[in-house]
N, C-alpha and C. Protein backbone atom coordinates (compact mmCIF):
# COMPACT_ATOMS: atom_id res chain seq x y z
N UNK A 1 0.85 -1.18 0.00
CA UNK A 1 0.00 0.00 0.00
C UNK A 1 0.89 1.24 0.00
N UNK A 2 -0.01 2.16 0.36
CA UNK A 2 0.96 3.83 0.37
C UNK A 2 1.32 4.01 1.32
N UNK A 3 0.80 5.79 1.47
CA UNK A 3 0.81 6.33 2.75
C UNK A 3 0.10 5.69 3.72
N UNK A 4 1.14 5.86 5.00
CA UNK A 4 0.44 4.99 6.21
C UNK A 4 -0.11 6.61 7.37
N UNK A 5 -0.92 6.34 7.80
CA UNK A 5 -1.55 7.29 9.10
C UNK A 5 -1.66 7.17 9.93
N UNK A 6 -2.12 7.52 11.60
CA UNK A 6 -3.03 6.84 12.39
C UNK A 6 -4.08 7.61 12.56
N UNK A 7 -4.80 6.72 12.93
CA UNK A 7 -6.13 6.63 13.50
C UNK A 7 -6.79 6.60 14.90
N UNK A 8 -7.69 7.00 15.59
CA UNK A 8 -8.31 6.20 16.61
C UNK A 8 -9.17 5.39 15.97
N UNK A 9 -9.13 3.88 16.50
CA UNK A 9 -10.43 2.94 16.62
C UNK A 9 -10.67 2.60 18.03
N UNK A 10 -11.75 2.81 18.11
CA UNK A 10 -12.21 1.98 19.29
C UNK A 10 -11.09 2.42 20.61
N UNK A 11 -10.84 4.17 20.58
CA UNK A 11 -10.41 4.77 21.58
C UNK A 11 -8.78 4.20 21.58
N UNK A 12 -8.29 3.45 20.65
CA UNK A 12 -6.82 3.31 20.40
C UNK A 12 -6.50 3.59 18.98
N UNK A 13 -4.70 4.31 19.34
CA UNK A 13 -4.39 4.97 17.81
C UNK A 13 -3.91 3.61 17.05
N UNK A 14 -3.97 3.87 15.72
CA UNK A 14 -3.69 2.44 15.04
C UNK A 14 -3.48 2.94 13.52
N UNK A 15 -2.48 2.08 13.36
CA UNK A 15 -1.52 2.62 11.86
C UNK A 15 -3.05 2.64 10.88
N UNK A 16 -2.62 2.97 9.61
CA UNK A 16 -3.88 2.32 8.52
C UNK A 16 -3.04 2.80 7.36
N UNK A 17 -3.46 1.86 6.33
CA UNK A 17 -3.19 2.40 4.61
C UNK A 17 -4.27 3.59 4.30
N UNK A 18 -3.82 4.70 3.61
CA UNK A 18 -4.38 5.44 3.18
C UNK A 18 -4.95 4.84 1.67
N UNK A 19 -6.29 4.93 1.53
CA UNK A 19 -6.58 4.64 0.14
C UNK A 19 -7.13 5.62 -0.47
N UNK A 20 -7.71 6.57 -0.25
CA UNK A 20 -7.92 8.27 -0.70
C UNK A 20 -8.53 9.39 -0.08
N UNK A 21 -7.85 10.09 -0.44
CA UNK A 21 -8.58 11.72 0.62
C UNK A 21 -9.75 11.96 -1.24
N UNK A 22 -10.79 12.78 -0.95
CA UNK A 22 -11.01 13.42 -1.83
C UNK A 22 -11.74 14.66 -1.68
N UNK A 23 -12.25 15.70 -2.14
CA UNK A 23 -12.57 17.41 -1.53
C UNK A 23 -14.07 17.09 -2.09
N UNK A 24 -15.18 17.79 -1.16
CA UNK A 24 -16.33 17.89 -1.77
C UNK A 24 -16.35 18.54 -2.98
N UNK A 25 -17.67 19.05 -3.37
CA UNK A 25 -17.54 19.80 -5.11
C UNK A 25 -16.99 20.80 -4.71
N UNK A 26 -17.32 21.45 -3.43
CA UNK A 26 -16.81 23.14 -2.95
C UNK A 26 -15.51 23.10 -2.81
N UNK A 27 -14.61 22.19 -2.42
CA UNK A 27 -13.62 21.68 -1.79
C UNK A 27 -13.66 22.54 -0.78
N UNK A 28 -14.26 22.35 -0.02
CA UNK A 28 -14.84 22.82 1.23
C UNK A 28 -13.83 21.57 2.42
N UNK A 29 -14.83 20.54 2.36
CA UNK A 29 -14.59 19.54 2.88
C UNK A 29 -13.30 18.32 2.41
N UNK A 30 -12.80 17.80 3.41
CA UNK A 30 -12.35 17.04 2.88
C UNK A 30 -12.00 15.92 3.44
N UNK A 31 -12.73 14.59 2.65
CA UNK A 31 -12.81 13.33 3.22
C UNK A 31 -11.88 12.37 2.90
N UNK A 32 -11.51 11.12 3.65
CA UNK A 32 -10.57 10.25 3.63
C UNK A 32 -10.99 8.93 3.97
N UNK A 33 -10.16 7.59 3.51
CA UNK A 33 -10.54 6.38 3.57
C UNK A 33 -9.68 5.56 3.92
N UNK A 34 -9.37 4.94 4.74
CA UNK A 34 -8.04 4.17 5.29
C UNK A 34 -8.59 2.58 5.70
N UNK A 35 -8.04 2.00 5.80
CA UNK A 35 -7.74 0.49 6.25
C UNK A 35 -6.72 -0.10 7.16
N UNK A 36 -7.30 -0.49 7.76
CA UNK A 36 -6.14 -1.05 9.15
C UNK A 36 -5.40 -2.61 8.75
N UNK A 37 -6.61 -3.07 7.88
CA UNK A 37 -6.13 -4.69 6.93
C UNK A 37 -7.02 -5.73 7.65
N UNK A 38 -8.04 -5.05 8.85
CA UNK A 38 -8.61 -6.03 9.53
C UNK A 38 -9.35 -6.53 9.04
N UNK A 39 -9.98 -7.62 8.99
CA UNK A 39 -11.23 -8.33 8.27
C UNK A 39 -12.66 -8.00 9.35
N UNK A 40 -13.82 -8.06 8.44
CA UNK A 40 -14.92 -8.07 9.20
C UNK A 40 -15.33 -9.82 9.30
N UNK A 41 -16.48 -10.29 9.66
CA UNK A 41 -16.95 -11.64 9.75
C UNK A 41 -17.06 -12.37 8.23
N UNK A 42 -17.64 -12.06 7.41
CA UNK A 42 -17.04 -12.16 6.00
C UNK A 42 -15.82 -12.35 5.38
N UNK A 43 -15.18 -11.93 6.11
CA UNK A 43 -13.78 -11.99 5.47
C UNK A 43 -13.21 -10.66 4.69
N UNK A 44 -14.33 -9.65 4.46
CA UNK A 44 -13.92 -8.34 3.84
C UNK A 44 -12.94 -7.69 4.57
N UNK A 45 -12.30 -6.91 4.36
CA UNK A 45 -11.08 -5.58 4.39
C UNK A 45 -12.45 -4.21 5.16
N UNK A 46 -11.90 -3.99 6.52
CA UNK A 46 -12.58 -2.95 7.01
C UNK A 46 -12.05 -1.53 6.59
N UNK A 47 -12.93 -0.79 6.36
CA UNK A 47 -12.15 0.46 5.64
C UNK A 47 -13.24 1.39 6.68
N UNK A 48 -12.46 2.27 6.83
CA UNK A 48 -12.95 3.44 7.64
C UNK A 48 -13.00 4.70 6.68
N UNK A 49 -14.58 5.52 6.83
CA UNK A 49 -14.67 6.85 6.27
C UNK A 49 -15.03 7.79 6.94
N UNK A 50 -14.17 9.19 6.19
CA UNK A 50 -14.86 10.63 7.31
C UNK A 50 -14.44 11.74 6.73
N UNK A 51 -14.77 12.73 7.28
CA UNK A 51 -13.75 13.85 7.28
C UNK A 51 -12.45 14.48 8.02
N UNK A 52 -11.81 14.25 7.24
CA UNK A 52 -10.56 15.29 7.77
C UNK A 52 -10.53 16.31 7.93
N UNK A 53 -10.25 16.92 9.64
CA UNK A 53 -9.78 17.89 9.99
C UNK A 53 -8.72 18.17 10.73
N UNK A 54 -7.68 18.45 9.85
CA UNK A 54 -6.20 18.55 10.64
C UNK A 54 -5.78 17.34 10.88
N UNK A 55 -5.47 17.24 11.97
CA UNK A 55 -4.81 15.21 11.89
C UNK A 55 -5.84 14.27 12.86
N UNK A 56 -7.49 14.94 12.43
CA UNK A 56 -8.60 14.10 13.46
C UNK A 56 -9.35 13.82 12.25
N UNK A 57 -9.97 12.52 12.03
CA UNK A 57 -10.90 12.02 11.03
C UNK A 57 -12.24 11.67 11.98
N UNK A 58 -12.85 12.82 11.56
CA UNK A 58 -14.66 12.60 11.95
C UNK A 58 -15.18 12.04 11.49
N UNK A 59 -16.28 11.05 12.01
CA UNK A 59 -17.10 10.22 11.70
C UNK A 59 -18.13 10.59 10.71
N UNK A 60 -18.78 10.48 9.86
CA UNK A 60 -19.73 10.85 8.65
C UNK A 60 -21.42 11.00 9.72
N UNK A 61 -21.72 11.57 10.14
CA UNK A 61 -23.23 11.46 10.69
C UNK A 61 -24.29 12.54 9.49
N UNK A 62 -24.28 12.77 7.98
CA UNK A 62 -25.17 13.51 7.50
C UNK A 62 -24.97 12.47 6.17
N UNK A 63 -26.29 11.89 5.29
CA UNK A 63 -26.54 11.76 4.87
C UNK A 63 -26.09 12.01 3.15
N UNK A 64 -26.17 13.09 3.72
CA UNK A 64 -25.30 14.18 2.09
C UNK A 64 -23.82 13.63 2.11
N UNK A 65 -23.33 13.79 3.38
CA UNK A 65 -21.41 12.63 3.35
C UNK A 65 -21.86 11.22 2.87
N UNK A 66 -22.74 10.44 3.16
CA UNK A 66 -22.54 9.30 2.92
C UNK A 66 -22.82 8.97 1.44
N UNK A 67 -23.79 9.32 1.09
CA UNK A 67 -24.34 9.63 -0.55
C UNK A 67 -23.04 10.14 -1.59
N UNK A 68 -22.00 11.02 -1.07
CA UNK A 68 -20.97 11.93 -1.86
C UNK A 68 -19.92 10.91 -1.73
N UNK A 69 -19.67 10.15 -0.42
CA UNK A 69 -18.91 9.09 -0.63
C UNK A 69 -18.98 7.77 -1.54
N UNK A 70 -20.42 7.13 -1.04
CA UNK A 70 -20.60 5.82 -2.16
C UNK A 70 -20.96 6.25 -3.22
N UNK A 71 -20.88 7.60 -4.06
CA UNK A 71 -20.49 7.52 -5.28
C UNK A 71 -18.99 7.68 -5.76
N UNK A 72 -17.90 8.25 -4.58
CA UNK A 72 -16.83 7.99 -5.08
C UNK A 72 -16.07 7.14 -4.92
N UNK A 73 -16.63 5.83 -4.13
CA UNK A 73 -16.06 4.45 -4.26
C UNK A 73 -16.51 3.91 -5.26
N UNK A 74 -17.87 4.60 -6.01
CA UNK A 74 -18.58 3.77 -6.96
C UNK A 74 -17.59 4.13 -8.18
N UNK A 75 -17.20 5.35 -8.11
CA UNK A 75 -16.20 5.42 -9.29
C UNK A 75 -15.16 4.68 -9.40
N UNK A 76 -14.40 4.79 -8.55
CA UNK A 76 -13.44 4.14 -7.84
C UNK A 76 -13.26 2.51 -8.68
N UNK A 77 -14.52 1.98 -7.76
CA UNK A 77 -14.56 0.78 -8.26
C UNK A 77 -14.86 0.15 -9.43
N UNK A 78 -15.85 1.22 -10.36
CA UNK A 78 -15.68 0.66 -11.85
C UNK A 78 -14.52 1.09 -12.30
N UNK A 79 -13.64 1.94 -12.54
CA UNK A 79 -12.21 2.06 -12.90
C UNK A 79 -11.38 1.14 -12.87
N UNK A 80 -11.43 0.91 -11.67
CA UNK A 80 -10.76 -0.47 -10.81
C UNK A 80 -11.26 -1.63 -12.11
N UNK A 81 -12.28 -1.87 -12.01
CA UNK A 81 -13.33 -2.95 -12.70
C UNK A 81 -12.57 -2.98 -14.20
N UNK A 82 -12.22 -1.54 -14.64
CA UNK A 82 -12.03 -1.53 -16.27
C UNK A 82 -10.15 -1.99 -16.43
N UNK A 83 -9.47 -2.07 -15.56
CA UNK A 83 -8.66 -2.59 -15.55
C UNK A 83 -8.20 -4.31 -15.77
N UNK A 84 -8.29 -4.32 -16.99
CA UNK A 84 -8.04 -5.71 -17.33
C UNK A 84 -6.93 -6.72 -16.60
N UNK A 85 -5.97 -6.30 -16.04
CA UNK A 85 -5.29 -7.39 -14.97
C UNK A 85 -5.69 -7.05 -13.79
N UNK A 86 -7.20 -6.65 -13.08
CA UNK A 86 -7.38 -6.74 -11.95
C UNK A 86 -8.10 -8.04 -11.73
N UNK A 87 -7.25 -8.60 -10.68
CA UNK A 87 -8.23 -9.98 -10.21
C UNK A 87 -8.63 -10.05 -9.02
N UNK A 88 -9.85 -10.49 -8.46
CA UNK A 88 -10.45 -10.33 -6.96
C UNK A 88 -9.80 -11.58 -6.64
C-alpha cells in the first residue's frame, strides 16, 4: 500500500493504509478512507470513512457525506473494474 496514518479505533491509535482523501464539489470539505487490513466476519477488508480535519478524522453522521462518498467508491470501483489485470 501507500501512505500509512493513524487513527483512533475503538479509543486506540492504530496505523492504517491510506486509500484516498477526496474534496467535496466546494472543496470545502475534505474526506478520507483508510484500512487497518482487519477483516470483518465475512472476510472483507474494514475500511474506515470521514472527514478530515487537521490530523482528526470525523465520523460521517449527515446523509449528504454518505451519498458523496458511495459515489466515489462507486467510481473508484468501476475504474478499478475496467482494468483488465485486476483480479479479486
Amino acid at each position: 500500500m501507500g501512505k500509512k496514518i493513524k487513527i483512533l479505533i475503538n479509543d486506540k491509535e492504530t496505523e492504517c493504509d491510506l486509500l484516498f482523501t477526496v474534496n467535496d464539489s466546494n472543496n470545502v470539505i475534505k474526506y478520507i478512507a483508510c484500512t487497518d487490513n482487519a477483516k470483518d466476519e465475512n472476510g472483507n477488508a474494514k475500511i474506515y470513512l470521514g472527514k478530515y480535519e487537521g490530523d482528526r478524522i470525523i465520523p460521517l453522521h449527515s446523509k449528504k457525506d454518505e451519498i458523496f462518498l458511495e459515489q466515489v467508491v462507486s467510481v473508484i470501483r468501476d475504474e478499478v473494474l475496467k482494468n483488465e489485470n485486476w483480479k479479486y
